[in-house]
N, C-alpha and C. Protein backbone atom coordinates (compact mmCIF):
# COMPACT_ATOMS: atom_id res chain seq x y z
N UNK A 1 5.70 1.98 10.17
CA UNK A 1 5.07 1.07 9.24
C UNK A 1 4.35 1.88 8.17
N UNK A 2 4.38 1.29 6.95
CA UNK A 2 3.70 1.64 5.64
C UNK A 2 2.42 1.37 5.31
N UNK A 3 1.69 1.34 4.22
CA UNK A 3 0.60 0.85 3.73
C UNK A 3 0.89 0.88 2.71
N UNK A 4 1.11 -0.46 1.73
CA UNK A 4 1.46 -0.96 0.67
C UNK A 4 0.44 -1.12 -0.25
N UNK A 5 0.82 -0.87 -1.45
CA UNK A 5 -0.79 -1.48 -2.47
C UNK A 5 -0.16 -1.83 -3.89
N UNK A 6 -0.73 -3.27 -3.81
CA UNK A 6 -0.08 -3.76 -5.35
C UNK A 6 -0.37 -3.42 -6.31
N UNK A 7 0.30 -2.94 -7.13
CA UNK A 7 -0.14 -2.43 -8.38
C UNK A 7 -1.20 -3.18 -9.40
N UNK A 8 -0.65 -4.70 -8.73
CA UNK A 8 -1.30 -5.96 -9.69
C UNK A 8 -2.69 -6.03 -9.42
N UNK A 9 -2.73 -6.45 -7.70
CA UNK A 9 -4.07 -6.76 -7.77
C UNK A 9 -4.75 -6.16 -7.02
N UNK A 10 -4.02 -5.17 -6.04
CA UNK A 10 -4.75 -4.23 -4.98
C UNK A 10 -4.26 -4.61 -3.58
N UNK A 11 -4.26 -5.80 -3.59
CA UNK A 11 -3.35 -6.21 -2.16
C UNK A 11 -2.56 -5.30 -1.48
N UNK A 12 -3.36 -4.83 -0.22
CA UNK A 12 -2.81 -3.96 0.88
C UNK A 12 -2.06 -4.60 1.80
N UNK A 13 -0.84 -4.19 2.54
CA UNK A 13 -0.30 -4.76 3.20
C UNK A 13 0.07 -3.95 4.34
N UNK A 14 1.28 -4.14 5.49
CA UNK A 14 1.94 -3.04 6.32
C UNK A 14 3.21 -3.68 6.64
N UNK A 15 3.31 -2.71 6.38
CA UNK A 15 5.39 -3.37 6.68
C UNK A 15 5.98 -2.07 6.48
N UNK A 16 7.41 -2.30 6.89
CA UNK A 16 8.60 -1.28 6.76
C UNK A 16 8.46 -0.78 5.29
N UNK A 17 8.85 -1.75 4.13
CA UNK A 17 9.27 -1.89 3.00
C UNK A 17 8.50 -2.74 2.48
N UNK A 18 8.16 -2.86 0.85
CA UNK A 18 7.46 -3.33 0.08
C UNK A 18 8.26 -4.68 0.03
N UNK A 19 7.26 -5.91 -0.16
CA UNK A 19 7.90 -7.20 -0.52
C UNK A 19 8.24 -7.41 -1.61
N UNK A 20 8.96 -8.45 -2.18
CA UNK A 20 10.00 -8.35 -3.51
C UNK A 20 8.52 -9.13 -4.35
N UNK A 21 7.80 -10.01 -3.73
CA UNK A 21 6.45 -10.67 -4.05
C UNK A 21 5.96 -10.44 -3.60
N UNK A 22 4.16 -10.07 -4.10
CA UNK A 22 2.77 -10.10 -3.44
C UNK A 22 2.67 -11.45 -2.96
N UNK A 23 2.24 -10.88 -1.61
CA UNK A 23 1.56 -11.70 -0.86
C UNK A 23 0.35 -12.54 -1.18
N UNK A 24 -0.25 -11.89 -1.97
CA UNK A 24 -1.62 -12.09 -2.49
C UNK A 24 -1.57 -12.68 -4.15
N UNK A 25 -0.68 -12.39 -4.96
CA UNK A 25 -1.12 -12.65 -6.41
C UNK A 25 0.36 -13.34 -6.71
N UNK A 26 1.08 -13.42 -5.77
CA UNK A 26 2.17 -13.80 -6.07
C UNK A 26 3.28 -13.65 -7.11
N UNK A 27 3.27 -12.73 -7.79
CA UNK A 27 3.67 -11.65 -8.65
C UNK A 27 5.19 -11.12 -8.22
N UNK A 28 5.84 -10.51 -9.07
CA UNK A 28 6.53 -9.84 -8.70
C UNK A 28 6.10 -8.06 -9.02
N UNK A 29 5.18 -6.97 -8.44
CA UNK A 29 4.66 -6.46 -8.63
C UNK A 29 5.49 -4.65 -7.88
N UNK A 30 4.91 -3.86 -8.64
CA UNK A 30 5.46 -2.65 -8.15
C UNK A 30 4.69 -2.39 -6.72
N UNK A 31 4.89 -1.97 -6.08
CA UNK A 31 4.12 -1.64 -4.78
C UNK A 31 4.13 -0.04 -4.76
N UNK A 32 2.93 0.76 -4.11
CA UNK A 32 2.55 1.99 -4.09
C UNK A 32 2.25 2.16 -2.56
N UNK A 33 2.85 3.42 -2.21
CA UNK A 33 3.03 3.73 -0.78
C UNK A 33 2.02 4.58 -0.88
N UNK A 34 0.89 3.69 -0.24
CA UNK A 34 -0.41 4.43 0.28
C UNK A 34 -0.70 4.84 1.84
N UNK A 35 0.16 4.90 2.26
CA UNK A 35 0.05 5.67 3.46
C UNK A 35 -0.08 7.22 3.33
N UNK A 36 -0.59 7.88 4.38
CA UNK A 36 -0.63 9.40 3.72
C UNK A 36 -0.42 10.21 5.26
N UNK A 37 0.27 11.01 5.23
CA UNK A 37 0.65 11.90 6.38
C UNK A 37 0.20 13.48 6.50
N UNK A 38 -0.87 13.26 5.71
CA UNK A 38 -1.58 15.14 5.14
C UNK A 38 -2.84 14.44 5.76
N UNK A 39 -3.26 15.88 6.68
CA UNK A 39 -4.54 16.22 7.51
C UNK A 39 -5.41 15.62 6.29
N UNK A 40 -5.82 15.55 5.36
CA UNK A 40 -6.81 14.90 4.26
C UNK A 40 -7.12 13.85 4.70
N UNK A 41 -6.18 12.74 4.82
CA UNK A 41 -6.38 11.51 5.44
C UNK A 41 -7.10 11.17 6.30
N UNK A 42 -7.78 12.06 7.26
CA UNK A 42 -8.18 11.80 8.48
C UNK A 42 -7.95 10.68 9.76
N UNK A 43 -8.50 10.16 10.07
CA UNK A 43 -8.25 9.07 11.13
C UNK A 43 -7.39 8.10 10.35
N UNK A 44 -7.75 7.70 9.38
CA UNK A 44 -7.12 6.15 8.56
C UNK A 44 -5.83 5.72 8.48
N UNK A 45 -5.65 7.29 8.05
CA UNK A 45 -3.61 7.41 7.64
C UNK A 45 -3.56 6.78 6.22
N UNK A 46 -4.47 6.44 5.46
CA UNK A 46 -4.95 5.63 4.12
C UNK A 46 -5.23 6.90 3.36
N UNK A 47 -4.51 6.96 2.22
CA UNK A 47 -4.43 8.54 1.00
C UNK A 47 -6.14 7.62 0.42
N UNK A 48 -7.23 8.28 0.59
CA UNK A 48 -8.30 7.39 -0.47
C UNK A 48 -8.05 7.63 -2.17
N UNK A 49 -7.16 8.64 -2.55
CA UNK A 49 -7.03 9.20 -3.93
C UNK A 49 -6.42 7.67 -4.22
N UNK A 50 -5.73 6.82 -3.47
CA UNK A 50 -5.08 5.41 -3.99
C UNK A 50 -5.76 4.54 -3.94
N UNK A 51 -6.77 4.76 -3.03
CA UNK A 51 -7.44 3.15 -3.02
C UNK A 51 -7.42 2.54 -1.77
């Protein structure tokens, strides 16, 4: 699983793959793979440089 973040409105999500619509703004919006797999991350697994 991922950690998704809408470009539009911030709406975080988790899933395989980004939805074709936000969940949240209902948009058709770019999605940003904020998950992060570098020791930086610490516990979260959340990159904070994204949000």
């Amino acid at each position: 699983m991922s950690d998704w973040k809408c470009s539009n409105c911030g709406y975080v999500l988790q899933d395989e793959k980004p939805p074709v619509e936000c969940p949240s703004c209902k948009e058709k919006c770019d999605f940003v793979d904020a998950t992060c797999y570098i020791p930086d991350c610490g516990q979260t697994g959340k990159d904070p440089r994204i949000g």
